[in-house]
Protein backbone atom coordinates (compact mmCIF):
# COMPACT_ATOMS: atom_id res chain seq x y z
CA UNK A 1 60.47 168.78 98.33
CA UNK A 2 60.58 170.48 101.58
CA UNK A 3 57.86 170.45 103.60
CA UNK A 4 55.15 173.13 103.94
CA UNK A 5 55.66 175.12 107.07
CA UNK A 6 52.40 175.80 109.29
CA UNK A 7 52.23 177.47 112.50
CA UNK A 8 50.79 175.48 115.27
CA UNK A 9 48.51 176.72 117.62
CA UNK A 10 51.86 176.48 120.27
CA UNK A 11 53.61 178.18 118.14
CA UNK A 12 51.29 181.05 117.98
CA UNK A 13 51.37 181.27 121.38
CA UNK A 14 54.75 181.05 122.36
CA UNK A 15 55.03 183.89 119.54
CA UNK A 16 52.33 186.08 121.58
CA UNK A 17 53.36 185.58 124.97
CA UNK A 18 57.51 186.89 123.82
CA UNK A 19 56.14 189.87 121.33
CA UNK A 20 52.74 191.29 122.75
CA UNK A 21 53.04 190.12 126.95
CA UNK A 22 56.88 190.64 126.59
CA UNK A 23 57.14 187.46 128.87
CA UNK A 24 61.19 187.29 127.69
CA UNK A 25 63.73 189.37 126.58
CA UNK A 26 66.56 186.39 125.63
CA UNK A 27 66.41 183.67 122.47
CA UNK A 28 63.78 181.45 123.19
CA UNK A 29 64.21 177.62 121.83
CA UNK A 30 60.78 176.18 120.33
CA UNK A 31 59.98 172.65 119.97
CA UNK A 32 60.82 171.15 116.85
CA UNK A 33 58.09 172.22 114.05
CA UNK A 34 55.92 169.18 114.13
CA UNK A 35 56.07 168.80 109.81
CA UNK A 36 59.40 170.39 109.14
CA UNK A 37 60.93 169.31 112.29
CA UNK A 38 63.22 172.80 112.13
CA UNK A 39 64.06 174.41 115.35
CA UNK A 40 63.46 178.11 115.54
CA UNK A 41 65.14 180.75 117.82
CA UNK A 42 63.79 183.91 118.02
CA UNK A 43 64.25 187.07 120.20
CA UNK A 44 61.67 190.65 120.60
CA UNK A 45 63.46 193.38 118.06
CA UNK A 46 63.00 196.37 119.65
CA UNK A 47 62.53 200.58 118.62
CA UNK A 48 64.89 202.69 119.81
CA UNK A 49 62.19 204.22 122.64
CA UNK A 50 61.92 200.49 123.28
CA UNK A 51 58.49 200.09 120.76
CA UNK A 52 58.11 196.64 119.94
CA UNK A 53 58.74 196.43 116.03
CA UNK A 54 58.48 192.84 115.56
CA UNK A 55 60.58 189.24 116.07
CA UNK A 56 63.89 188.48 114.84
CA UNK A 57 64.02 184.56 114.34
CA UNK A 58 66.73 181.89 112.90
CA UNK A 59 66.03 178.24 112.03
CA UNK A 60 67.87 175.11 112.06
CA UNK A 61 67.62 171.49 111.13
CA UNK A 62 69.14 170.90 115.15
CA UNK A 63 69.35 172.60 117.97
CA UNK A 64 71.71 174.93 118.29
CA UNK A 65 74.71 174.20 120.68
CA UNK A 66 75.52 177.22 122.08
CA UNK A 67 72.61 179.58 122.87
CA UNK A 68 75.01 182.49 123.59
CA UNK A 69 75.94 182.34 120.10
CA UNK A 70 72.64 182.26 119.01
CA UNK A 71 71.25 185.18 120.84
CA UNK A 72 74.23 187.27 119.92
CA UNK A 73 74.21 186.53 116.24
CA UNK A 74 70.28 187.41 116.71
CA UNK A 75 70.83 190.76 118.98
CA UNK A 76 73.59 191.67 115.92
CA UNK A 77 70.96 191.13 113.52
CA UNK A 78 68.31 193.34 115.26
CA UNK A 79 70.01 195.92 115.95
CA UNK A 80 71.03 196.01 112.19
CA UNK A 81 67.21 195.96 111.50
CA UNK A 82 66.55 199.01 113.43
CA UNK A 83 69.34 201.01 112.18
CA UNK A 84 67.86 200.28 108.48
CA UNK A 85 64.26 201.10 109.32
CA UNK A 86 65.16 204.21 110.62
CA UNK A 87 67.53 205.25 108.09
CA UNK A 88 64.97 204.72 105.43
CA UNK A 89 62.59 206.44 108.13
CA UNK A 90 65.21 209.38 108.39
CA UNK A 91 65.37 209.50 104.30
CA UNK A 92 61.94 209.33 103.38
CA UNK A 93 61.08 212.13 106.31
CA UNK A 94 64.25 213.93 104.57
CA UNK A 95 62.47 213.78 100.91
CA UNK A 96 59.25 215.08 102.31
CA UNK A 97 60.71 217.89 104.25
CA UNK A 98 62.55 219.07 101.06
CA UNK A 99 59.61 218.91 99.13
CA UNK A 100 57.52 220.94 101.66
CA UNK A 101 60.57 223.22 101.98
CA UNK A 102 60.85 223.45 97.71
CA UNK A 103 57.17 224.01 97.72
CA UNK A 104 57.26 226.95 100.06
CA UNK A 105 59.88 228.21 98.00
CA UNK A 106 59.03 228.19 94.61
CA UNK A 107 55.11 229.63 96.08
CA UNK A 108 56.73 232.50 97.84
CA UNK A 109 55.41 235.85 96.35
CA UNK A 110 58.56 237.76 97.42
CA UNK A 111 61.99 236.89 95.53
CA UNK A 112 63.98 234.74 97.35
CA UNK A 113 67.94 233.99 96.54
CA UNK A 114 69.69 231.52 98.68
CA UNK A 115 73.41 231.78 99.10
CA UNK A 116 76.07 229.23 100.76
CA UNK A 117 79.00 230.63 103.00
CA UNK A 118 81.12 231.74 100.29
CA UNK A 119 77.95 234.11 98.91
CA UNK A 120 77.51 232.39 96.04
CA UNK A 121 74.23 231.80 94.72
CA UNK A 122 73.01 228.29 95.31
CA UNK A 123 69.49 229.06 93.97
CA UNK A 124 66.36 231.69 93.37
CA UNK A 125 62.67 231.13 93.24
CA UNK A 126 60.33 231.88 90.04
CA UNK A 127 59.25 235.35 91.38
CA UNK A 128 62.96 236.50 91.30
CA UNK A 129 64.11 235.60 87.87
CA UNK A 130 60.27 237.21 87.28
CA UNK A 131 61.57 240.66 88.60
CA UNK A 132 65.07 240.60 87.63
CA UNK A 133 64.73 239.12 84.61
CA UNK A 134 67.36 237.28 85.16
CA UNK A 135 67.12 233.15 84.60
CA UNK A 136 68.02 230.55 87.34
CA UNK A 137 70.75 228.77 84.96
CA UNK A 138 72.57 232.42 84.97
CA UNK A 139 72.93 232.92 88.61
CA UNK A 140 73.69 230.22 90.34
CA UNK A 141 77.27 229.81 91.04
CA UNK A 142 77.51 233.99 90.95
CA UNK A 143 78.65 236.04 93.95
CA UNK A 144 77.72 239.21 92.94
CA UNK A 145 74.51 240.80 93.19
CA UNK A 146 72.06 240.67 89.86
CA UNK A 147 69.49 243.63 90.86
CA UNK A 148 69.13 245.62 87.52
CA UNK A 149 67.36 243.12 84.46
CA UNK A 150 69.32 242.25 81.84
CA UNK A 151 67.66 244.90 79.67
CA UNK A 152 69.02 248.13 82.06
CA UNK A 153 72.58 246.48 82.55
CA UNK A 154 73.52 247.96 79.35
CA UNK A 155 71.94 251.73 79.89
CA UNK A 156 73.55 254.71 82.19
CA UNK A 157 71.64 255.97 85.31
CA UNK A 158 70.33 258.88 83.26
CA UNK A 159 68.95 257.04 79.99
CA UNK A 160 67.07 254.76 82.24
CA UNK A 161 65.16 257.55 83.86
């Protein structure tokens, strides 16, 4: 069974002094953990506006060989990081600006038909199919104009007066 892993108190500094004083930039080589005896490397992951967002850090039994390896397998590996917290920023700022935009939308007193490039309709709010009489499912996909309710389509301009 492997041993539990603990910070030490060194640890916990050495951790401080590269994330919050931003004493180095390049993989840093700890001590051996004093239980596990595991050798960690670990480097500041950065935002894009250069935020700190947190540590990036790799372990091994031994110490690493080659340090340039290790810091470029660990810059390759932040930089991955950011790119996925900030798609999953970019989506879930996506989904809330769609709802907002939906909410607006469907609220809106006036009728509202949206159309794509090619004039066909891509969707219509409540108070349209309200006034036109006209549902949602029957529109979209249409590029003509649905302005007279179903019930006048049939009637001449003189039987509807």
């Amino acid at each position: 069974m492997e041993p539990k892993l603990t910070a030490t108190a060194d640890m916990v500094r050495q951790f401080h002094d590269l994330f919050v004083n931003r004493r180095a930039y390049t993989v840093q080589s700890m001590r051996p953990h004093p239980e596990s005896g595991r050798h960690y490397y670990f480097r500041p992951v950065d935002r894009t506006a250069g935020r700190p967002l947190g540590l990036i850090a790799a372990m091994d039994r031994q110490p690493m060989r080659d340090a340039a390896l290790a810091e470029a397998m660990l810059k390759i590996f932040s930089v991955r990081v950011v790119a996925e917290i900030d798609r999953a920023s970019s989506e879930e700022t996506l989904r809330v600006r769609e709802q907002q935009y939906r909410a607006i939308f469907n609220a809106s007193a006036d009728a509202l038909v949206l159309r794509d490039a090619d004039f066909r309709i891509v969707d219509v709010n409540a108070t349209y199919e309200a006034m036109s009489g006209y549902t949602r499912d029957t529109v979209v996909g249409n590029d003509r104009v649905f302005a007279n309710p179903p019930a006048a389509a049939g009637r001449s301009d003189a039987s509807a007066m």
